[in-house]
N, C-alpha and C. Protein backbone atom coordinates (compact mmCIF):
# COMPACT_ATOMS: atom_id res chain seq x y z
N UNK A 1 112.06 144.74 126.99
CA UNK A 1 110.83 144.45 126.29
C UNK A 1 111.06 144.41 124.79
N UNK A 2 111.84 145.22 124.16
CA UNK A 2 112.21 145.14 122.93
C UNK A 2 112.78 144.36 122.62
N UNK A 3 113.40 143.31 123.29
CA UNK A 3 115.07 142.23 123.01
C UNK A 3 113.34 141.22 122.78
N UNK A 4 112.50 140.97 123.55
CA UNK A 4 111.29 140.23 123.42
C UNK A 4 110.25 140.52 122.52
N UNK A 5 110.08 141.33 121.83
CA UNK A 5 109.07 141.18 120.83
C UNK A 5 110.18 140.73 119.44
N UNK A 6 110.96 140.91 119.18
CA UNK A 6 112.49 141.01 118.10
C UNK A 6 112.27 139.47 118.28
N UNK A 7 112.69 139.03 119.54
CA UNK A 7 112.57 137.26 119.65
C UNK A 7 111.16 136.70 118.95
N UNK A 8 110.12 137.60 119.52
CA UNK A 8 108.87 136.85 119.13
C UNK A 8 108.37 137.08 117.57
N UNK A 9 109.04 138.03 116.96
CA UNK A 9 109.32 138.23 115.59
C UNK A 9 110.17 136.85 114.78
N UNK A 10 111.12 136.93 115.20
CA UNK A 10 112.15 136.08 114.66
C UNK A 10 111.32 134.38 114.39
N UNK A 11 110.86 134.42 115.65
CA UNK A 11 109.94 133.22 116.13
C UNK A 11 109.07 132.63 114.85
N UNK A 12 108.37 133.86 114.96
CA UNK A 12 107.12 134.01 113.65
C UNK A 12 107.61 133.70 112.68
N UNK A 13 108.85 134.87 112.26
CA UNK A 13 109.12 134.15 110.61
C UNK A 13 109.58 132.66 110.56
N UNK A 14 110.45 132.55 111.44
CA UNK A 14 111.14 131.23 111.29
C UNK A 14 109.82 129.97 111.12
N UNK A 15 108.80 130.49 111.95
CA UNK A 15 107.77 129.40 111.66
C UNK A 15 106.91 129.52 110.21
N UNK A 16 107.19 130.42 110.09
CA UNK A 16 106.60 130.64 108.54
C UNK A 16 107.16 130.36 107.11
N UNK A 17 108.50 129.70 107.81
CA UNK A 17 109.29 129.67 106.72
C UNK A 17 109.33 127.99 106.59
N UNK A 18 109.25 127.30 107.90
CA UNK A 18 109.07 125.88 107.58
C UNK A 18 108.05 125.79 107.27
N UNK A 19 108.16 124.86 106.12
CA UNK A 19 106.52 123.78 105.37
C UNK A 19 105.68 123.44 106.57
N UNK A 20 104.56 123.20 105.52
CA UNK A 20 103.45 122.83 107.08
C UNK A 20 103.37 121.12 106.44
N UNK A 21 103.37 120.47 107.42
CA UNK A 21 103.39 119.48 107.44
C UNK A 21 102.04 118.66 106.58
N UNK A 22 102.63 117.70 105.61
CA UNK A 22 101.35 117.81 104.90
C UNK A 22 100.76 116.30 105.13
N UNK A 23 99.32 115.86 104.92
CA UNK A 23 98.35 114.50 105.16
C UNK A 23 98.99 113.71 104.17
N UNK A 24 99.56 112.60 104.80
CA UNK A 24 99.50 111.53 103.80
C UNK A 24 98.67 111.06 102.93
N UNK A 25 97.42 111.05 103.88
CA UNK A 25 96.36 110.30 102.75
C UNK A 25 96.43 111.34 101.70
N UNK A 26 96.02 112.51 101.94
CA UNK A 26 95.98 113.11 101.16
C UNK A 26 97.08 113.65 99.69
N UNK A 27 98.07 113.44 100.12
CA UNK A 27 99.06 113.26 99.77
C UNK A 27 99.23 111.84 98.61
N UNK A 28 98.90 110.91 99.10
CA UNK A 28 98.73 109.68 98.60
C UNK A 28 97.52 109.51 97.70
N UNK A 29 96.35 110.27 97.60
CA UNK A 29 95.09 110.35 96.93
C UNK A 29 95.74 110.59 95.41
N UNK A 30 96.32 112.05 96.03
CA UNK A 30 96.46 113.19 94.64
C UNK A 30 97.66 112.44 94.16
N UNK A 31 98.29 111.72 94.73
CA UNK A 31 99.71 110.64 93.65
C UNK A 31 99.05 109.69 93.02
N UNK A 32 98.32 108.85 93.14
CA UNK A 32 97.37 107.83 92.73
C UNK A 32 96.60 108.59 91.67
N UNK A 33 95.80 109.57 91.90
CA UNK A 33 95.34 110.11 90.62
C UNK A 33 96.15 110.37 89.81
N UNK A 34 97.49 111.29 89.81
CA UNK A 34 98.35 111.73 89.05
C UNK A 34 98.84 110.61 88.27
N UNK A 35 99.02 109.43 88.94
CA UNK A 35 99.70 108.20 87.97
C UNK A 35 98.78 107.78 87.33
N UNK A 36 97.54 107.77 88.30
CA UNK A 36 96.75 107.02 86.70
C UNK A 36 96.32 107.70 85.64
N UNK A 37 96.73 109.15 85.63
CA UNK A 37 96.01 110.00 84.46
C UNK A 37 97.68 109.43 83.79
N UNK A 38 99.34 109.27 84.17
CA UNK A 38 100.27 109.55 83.46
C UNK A 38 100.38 108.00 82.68
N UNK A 39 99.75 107.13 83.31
CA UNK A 39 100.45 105.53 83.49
C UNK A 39 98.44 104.59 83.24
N UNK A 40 98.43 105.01 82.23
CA UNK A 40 97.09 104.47 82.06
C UNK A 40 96.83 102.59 82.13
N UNK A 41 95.80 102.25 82.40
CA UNK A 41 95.85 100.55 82.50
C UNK A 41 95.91 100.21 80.74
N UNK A 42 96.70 98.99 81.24
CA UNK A 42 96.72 97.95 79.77
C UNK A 42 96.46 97.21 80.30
N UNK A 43 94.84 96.76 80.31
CA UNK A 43 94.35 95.32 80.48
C UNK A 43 94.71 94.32 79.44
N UNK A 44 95.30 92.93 79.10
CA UNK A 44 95.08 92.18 78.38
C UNK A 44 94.52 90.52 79.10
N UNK A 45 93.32 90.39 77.99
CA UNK A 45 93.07 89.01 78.35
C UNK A 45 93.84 87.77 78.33
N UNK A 46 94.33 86.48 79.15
CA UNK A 46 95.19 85.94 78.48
C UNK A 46 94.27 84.96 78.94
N UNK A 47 94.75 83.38 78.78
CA UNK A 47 94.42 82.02 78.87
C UNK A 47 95.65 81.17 79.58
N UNK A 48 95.28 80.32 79.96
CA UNK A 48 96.31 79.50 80.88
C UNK A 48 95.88 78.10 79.86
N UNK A 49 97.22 77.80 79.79
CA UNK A 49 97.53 76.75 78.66
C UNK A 49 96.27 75.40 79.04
N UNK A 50 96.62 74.68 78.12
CA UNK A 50 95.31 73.52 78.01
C UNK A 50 95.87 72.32 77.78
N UNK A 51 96.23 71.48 78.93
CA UNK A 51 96.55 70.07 78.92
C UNK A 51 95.70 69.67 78.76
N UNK A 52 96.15 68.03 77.95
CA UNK A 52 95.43 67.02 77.82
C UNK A 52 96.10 65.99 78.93
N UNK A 53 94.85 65.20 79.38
CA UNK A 53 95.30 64.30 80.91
C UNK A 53 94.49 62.82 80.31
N UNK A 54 95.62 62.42 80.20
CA UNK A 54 95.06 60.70 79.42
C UNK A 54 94.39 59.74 80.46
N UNK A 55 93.21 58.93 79.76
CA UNK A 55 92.67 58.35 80.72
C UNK A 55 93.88 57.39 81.83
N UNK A 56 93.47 56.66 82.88
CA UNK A 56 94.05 56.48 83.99
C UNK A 56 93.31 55.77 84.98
N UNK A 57 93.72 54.46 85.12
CA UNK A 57 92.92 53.38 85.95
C UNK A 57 93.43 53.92 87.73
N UNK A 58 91.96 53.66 88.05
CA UNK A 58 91.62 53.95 89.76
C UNK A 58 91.29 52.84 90.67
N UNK A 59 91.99 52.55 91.44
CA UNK A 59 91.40 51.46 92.60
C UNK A 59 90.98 52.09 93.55
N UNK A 60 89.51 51.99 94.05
CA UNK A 60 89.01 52.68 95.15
C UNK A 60 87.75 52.16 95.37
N UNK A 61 87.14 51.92 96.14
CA UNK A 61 86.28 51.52 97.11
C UNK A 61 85.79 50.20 96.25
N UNK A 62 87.06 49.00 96.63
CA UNK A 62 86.85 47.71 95.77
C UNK A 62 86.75 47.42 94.53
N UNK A 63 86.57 48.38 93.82
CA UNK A 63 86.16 48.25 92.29
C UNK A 63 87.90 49.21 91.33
N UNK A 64 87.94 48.58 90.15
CA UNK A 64 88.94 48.92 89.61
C UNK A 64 88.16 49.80 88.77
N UNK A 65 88.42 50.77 88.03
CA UNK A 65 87.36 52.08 86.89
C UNK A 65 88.79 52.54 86.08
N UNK A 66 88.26 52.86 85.52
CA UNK A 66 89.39 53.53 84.36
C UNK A 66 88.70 55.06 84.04
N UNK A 67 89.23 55.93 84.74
CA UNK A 67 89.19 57.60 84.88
C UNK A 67 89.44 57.79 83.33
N UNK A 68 88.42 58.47 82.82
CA UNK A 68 88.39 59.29 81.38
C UNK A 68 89.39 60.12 81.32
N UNK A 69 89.69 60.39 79.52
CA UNK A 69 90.70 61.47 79.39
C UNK A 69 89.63 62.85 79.45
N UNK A 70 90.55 63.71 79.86
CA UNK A 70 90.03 64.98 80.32
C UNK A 70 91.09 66.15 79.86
N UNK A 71 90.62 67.22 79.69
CA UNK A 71 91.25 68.50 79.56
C UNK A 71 91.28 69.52 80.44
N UNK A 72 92.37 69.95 81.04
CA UNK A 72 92.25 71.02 82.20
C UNK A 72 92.87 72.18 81.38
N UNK A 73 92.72 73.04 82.39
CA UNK A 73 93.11 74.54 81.67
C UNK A 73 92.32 75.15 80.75
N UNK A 74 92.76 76.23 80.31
CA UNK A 74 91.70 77.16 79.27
C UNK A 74 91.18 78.00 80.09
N UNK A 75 91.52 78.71 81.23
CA UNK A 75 90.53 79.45 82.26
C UNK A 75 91.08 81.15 81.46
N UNK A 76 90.29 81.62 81.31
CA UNK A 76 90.85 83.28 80.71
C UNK A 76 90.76 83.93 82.12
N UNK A 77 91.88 84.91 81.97
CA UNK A 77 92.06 85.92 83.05
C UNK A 77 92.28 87.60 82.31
N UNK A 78 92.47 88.40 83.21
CA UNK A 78 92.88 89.63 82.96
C UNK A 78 93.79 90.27 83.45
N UNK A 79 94.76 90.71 83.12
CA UNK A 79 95.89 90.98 83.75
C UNK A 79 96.71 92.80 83.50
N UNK A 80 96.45 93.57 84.05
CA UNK A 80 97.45 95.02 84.16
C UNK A 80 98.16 94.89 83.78
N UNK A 81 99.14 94.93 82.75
CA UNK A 81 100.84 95.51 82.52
C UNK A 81 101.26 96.47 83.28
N UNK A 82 100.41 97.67 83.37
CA UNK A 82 101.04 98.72 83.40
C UNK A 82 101.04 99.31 85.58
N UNK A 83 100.31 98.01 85.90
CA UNK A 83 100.10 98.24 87.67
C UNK A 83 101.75 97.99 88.54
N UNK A 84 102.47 97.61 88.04
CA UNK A 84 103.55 97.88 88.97
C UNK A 84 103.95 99.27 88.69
N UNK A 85 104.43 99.64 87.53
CA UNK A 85 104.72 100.98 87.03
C UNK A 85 104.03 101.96 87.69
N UNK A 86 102.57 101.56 87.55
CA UNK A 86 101.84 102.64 88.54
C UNK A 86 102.26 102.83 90.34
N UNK A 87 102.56 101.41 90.67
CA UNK A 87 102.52 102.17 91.95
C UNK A 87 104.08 101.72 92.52
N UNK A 88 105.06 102.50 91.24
CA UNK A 88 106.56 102.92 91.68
C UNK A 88 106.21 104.22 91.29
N UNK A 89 105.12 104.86 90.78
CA UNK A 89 104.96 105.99 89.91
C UNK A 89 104.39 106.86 91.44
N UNK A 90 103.42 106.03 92.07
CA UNK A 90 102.90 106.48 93.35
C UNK A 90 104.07 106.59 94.18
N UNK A 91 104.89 105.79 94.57
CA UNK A 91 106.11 105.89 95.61
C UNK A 91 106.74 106.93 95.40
N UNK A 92 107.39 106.86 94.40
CA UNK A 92 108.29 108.66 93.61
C UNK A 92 107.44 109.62 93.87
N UNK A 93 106.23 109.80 94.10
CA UNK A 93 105.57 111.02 93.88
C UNK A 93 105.06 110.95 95.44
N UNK A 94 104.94 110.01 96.16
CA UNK A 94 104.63 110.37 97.83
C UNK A 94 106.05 110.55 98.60
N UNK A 95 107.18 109.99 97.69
CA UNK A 95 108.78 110.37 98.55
C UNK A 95 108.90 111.79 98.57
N UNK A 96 108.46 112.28 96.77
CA UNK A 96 109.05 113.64 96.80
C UNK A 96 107.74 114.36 97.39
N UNK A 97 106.50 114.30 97.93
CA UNK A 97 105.71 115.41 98.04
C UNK A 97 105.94 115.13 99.63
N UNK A 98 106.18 114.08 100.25
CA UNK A 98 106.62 113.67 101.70
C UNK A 98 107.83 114.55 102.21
N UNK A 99 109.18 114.64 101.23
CA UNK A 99 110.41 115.09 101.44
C UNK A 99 111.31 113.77 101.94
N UNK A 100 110.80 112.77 101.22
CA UNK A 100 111.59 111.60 101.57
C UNK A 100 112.32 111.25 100.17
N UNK A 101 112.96 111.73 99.71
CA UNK A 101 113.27 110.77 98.34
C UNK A 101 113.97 112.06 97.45
């Protein structure tokens, strides 16, 4: 009976000594916050260049027309710098809180 409680001792610590297995999501929440407090956004506005498209004769439904010159482009966007960084910043920090990395 004693060789069995010694076992069921041993048992105990040994389980107390491995990590408890931890939630990804959760895990993954608190990395995502952590990067974005370390790795803040840099939004910048940019523009997509602005051709000029010279007029240009059309044959189509019998009649010949001469298509006006026109300008394409000029559309503004917004763009992150700093979003890849952020989420290599997330990977490093869910490898090491995972025990992968």
């Amino acid at each position: 009976m004693r060789g069995m409680s010694l076992w069921l001792a041993l048992v105990t610590v040994a389980a107390a000594c491995t990590p408890a297995p931890r939630d990804p999501a959760a895990v993954g929440l608190a990395c995502e916050t952590q990067a974005a407090r370390q790795i803040p956004p840099n939004t910048q506005l940019r523009t997509t260049p602005r051709v000029a498209v010279p007029p240009r004769p059309v044959c189509g439904f019998g009649a010949f027309v001469i298509q006006p010159a026109r300008v394409a482009g000029g559309e503004s966007y917004s763009i992150d710098l700093n979003a890849g960084l952020r989420r290599r910043a997330v990977r490093q920090c869910m490898a090491r809180a995972l025990g992968r990395g």
